[in-house]
PDB file of N, CA and C in Angstrom:
ATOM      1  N   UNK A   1       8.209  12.481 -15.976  1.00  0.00           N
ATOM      2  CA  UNK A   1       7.826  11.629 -14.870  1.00  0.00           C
ATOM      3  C   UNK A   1       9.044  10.801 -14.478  1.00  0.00           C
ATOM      4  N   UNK A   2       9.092  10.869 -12.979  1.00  0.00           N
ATOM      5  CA  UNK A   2      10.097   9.962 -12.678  1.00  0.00           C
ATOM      6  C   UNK A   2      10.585   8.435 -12.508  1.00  0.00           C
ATOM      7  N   UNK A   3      11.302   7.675 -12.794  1.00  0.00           N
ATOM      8  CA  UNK A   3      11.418   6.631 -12.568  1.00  0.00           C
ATOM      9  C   UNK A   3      10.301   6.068 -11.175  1.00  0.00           C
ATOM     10  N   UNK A   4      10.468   6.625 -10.626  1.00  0.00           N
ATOM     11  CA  UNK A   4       9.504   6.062  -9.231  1.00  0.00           C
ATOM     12  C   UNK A   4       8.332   6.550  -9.308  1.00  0.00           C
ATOM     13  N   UNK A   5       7.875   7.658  -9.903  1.00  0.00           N
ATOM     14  CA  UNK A   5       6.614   7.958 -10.655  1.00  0.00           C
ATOM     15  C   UNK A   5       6.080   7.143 -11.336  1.00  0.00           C
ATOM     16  N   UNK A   6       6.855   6.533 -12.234  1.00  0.00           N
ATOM     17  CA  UNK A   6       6.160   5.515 -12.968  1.00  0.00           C
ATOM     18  C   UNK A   6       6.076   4.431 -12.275  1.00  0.00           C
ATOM     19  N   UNK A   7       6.934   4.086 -11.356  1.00  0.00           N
ATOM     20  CA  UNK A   7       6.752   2.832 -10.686  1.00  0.00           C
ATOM     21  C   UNK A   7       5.265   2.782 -10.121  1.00  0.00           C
ATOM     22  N   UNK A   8       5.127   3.902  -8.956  1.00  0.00           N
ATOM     23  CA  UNK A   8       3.898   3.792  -8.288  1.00  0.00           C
ATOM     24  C   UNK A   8       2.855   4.249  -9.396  1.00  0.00           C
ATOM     25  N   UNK A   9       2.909   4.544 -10.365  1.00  0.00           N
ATOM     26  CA  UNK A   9       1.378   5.009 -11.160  1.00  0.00           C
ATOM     27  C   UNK A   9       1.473   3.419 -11.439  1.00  0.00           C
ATOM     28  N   UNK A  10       2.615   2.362 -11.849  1.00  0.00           N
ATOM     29  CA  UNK A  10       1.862   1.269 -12.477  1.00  0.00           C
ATOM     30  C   UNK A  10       1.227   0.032 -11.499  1.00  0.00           C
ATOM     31  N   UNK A  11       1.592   0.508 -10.284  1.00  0.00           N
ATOM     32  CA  UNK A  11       0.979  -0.641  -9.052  1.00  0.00           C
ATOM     33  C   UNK A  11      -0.955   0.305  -9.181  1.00  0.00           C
ATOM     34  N   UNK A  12      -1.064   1.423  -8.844  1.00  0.00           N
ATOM     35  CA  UNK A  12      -2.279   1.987  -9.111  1.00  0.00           C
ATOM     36  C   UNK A  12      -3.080   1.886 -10.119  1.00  0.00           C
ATOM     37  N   UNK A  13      -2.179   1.377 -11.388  1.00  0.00           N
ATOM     38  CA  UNK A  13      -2.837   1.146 -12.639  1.00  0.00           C
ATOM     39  C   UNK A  13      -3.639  -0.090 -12.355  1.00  0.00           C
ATOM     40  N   UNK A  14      -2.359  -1.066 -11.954  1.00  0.00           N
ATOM     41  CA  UNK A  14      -3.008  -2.415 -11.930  1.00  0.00           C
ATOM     42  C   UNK A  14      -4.165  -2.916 -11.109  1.00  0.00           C
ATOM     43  N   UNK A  15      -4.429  -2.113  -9.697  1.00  0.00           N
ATOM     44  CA  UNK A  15      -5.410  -2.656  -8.649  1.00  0.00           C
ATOM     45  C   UNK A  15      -6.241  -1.883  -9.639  1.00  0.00           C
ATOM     46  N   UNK A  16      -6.303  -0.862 -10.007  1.00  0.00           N
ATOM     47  CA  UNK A  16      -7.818   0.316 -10.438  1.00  0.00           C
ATOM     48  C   UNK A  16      -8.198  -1.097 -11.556  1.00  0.00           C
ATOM     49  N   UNK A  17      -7.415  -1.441 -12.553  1.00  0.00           N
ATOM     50  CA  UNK A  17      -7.945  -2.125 -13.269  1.00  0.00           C
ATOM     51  C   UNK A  17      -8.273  -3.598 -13.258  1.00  0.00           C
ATOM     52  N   UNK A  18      -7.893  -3.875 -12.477  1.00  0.00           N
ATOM     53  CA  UNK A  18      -8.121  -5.284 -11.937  1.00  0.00           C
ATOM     54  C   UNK A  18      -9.399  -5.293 -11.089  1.00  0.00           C
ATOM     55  N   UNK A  19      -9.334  -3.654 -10.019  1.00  0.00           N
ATOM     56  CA  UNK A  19     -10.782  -4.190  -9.163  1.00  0.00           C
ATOM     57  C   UNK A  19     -11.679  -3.684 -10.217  1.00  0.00           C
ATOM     58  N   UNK A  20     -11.816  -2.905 -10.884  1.00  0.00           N
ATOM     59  CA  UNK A  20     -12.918  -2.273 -11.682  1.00  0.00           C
ATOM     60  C   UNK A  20     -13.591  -3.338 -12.986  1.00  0.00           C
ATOM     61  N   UNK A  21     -12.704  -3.982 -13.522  1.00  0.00           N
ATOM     62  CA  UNK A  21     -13.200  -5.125 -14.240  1.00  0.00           C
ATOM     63  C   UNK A  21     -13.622  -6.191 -13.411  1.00  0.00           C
ATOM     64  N   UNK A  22     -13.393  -6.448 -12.375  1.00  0.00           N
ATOM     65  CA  UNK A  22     -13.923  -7.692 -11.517  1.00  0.00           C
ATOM     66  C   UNK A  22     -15.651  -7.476 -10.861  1.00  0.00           C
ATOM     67  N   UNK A  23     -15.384  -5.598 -10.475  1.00  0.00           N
ATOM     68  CA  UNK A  23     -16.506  -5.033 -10.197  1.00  0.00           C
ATOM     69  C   UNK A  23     -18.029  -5.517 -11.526  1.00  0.00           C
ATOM     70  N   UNK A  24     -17.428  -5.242 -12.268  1.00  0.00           N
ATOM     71  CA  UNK A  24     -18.013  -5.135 -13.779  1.00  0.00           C
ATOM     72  C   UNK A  24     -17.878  -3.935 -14.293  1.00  0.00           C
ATOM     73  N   UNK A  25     -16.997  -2.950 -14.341  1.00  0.00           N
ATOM     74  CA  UNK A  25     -17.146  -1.511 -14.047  1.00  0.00           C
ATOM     75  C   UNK A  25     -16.698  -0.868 -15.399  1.00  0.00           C
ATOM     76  N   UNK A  26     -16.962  -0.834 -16.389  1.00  0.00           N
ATOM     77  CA  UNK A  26     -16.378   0.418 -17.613  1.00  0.00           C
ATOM     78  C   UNK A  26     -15.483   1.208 -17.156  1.00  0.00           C
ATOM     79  N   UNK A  27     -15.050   1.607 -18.187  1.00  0.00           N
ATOM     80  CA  UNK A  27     -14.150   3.352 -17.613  1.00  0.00           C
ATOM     81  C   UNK A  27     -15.268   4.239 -18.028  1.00  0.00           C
ATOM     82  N   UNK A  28     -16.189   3.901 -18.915  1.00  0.00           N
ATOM     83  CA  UNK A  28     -17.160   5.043 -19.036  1.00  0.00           C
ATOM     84  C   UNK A  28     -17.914   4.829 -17.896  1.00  0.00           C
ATOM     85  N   UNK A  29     -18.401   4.217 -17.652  1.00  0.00           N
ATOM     86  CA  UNK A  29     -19.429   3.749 -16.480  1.00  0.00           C
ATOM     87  C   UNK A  29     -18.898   4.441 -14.807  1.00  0.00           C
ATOM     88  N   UNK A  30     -17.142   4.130 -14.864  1.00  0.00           N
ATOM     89  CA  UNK A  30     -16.773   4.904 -14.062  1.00  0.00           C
ATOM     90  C   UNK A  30     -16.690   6.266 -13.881  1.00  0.00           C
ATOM     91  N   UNK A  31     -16.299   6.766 -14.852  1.00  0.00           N
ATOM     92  CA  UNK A  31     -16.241   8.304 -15.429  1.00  0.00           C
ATOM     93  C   UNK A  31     -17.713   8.686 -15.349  1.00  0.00           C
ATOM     94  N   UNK A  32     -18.209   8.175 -15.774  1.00  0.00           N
ATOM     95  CA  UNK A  32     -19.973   8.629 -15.161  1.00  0.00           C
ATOM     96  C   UNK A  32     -20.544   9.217 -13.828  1.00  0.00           C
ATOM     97  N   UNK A  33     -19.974   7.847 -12.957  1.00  0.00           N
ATOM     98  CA  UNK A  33     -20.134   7.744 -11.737  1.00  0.00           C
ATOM     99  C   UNK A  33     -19.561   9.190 -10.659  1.00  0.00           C
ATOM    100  N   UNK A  34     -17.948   8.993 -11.430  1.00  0.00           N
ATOM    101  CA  UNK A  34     -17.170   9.700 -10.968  1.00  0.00           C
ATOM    102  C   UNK A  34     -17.746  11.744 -11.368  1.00  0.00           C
ATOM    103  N   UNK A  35     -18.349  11.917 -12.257  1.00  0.00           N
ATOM    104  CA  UNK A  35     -18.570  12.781 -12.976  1.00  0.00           C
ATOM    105  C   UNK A  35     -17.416  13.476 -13.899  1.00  0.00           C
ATOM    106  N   UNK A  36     -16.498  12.960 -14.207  1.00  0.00           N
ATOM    107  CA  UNK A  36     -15.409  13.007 -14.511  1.00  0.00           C
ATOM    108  C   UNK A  36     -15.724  12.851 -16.263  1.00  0.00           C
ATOM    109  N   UNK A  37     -14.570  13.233 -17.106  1.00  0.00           N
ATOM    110  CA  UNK A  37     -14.689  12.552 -18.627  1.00  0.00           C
ATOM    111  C   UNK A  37     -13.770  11.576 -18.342  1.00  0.00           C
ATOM    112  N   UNK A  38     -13.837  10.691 -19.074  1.00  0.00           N
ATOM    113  CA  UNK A  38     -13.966   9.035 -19.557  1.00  0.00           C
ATOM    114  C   UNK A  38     -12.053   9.772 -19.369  1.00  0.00           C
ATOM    115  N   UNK A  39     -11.920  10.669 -20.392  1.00  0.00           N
ATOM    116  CA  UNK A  39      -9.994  10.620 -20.701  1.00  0.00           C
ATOM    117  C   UNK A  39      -9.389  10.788 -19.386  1.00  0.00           C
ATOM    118  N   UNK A  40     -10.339  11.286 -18.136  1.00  0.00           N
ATOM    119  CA  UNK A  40      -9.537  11.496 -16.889  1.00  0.00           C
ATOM    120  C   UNK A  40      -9.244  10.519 -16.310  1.00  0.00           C
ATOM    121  N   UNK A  41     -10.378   9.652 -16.071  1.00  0.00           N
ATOM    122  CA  UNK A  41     -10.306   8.198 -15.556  1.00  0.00           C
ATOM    123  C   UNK A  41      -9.697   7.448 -16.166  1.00  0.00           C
ATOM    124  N   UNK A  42      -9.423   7.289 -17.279  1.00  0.00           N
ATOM    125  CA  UNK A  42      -7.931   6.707 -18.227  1.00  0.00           C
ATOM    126  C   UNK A  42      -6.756   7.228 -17.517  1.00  0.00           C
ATOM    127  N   UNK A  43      -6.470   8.396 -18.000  1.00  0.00           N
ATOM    128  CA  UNK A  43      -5.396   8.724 -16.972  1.00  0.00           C
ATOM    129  C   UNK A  43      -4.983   8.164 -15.676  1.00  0.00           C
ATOM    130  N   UNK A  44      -6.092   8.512 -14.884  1.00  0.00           N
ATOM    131  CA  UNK A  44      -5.316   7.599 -13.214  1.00  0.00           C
ATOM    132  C   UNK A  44      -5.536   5.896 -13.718  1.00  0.00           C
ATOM    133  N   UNK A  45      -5.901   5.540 -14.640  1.00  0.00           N
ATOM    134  CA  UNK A  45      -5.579   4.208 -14.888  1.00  0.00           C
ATOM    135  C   UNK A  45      -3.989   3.847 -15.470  1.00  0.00           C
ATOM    136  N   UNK A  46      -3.607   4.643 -16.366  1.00  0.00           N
ATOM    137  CA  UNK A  46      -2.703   4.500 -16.961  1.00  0.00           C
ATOM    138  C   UNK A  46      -1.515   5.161 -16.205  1.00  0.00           C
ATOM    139  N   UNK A  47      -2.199   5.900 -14.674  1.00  0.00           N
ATOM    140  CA  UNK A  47      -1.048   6.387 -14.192  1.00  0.00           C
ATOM    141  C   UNK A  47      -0.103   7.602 -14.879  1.00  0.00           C
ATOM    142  N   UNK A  48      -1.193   8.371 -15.405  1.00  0.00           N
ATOM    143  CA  UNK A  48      -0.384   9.694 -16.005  1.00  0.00           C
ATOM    144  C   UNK A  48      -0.747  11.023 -15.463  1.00  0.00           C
ATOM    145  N   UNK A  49      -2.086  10.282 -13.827  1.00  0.00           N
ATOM    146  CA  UNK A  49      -2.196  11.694 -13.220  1.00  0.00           C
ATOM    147  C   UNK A  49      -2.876  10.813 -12.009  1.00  0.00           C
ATOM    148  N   UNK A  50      -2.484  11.867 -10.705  1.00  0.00           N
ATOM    149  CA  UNK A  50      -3.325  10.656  -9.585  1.00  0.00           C
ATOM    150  C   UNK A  50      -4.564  11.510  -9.256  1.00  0.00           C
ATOM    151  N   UNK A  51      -5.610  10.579  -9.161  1.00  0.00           N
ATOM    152  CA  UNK A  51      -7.168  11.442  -8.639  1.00  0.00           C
ATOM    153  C   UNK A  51      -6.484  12.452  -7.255  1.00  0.00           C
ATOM    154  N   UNK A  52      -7.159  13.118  -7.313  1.00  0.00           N
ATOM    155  CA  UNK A  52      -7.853  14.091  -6.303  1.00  0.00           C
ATOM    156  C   UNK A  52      -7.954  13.073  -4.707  1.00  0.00           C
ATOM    157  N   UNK A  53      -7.810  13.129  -3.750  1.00  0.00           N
ATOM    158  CA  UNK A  53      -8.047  12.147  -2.212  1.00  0.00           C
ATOM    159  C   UNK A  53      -9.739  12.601  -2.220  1.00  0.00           C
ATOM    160  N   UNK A  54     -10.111  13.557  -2.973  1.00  0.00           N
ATOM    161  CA  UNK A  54     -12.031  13.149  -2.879  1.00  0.00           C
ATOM    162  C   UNK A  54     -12.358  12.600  -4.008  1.00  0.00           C
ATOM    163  N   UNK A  55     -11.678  12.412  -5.577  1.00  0.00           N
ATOM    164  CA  UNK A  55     -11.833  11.504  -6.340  1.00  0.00           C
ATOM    165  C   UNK A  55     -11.225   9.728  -5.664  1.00  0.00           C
ATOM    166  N   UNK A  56     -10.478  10.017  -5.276  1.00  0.00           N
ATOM    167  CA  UNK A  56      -9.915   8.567  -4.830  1.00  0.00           C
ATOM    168  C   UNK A  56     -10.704   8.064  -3.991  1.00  0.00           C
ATOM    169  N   UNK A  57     -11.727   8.786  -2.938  1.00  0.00           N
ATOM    170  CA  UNK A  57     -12.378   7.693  -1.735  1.00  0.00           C
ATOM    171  C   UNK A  57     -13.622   7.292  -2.743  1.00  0.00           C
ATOM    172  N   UNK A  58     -14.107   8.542  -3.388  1.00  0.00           N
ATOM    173  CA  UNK A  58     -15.590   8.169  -4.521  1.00  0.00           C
ATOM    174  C   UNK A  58     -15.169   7.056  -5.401  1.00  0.00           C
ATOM    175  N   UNK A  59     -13.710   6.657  -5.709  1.00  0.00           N
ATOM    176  CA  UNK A  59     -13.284   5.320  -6.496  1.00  0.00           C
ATOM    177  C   UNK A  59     -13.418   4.237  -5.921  1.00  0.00           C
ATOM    178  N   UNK A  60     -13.195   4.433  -4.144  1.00  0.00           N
ATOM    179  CA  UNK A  60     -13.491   3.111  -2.912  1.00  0.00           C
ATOM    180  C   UNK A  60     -14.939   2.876  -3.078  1.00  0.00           C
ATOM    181  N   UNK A  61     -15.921   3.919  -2.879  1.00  0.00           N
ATOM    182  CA  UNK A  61     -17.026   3.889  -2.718  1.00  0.00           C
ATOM    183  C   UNK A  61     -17.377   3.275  -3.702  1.00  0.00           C
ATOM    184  N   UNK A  62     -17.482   3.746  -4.952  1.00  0.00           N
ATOM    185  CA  UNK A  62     -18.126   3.373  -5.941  1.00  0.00           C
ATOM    186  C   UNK A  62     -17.747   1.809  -5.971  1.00  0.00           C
ATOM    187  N   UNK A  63     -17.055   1.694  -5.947  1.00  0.00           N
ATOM    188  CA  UNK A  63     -16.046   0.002  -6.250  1.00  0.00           C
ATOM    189  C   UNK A  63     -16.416  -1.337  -4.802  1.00  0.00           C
ATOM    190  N   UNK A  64     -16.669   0.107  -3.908  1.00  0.00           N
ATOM    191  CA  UNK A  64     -16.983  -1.098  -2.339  1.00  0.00           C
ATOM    192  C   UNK A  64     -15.736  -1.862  -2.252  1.00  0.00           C
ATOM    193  N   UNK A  65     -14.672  -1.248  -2.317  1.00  0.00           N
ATOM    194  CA  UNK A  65     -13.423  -1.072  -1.703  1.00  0.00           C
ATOM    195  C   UNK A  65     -13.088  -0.887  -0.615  1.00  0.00           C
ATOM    196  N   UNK A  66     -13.061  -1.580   0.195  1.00  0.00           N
ATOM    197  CA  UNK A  66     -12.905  -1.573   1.960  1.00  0.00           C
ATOM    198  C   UNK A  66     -10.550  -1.380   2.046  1.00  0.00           C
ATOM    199  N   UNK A  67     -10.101  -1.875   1.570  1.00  0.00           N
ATOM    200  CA  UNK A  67      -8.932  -1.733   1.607  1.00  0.00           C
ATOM    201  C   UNK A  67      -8.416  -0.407   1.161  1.00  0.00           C
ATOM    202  N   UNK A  68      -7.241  -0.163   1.597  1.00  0.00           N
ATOM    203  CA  UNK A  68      -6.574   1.236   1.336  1.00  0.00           C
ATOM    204  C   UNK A  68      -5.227   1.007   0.177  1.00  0.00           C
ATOM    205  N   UNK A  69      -4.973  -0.156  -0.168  1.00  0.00           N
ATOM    206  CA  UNK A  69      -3.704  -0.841  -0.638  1.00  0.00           C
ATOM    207  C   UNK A  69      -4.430  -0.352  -2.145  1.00  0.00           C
ATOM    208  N   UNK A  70      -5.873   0.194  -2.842  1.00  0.00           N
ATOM    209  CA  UNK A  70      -5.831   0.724  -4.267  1.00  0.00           C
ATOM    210  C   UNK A  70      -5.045   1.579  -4.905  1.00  0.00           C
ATOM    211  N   UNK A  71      -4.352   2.527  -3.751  1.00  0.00           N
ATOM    212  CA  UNK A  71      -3.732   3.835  -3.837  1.00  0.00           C
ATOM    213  C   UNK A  71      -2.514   3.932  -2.992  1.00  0.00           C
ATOM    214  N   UNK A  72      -1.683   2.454  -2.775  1.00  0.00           N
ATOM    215  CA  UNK A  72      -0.759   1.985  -2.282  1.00  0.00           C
ATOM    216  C   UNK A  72       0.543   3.124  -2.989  1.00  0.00           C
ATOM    217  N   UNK A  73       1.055   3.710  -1.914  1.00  0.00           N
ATOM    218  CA  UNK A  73       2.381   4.424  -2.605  1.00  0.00           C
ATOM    219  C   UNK A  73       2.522   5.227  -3.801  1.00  0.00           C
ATOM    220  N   UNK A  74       1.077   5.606  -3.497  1.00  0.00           N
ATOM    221  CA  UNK A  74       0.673   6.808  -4.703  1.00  0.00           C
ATOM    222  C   UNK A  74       0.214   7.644  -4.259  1.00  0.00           C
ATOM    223  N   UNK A  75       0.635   8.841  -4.142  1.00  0.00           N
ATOM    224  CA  UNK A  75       0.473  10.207  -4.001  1.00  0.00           C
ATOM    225  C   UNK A  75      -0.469  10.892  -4.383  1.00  0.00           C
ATOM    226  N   UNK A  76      -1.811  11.041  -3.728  1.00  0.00           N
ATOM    227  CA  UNK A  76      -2.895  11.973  -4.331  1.00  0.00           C
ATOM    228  C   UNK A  76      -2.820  13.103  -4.498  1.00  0.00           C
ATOM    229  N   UNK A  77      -3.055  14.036  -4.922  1.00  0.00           N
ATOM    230  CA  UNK A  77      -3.263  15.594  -5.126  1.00  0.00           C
ATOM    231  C   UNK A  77      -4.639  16.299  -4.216  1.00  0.00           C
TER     232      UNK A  77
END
């Protein structure tokens, strides 16, 4: 991973985990939601893989995320 890889996975780390605990939100609870396992949703937390752009809007949704700045300068797949 590249220097700027890591840069933008750790701005994505920080909003996912900042709005998702404010939400009240688990990573299991998310991973639920998401239908995902729990280790995937770690991952785009920790920034070692970016969701899917139809995992990423179901992360707005779920979260009631009206802003686009969650996935600021991060590259979906």
């Amino acid at each position: 991973m590249s220097a700027e890889q890591t840069k933008r996975g750790g701005k994505m780390r920080t909003k996912l985990i900042e709005i998702r605990t404010k939400k009240g939100y688990t990573q299991e609870q998310m991973a639920n939601e998401l239908n995902i396992a729990r280790t995937t949703y770690t991952g785009y937390e920790k920034g070692n893989v970016a969701p899917s752009l139809e995992v990423a809007l179901n992360i707005k949704r779920i979260l009631n995320y009206k802003k686009d700045d969650i996935f600021l300068n991060v590259n979906v797949s």
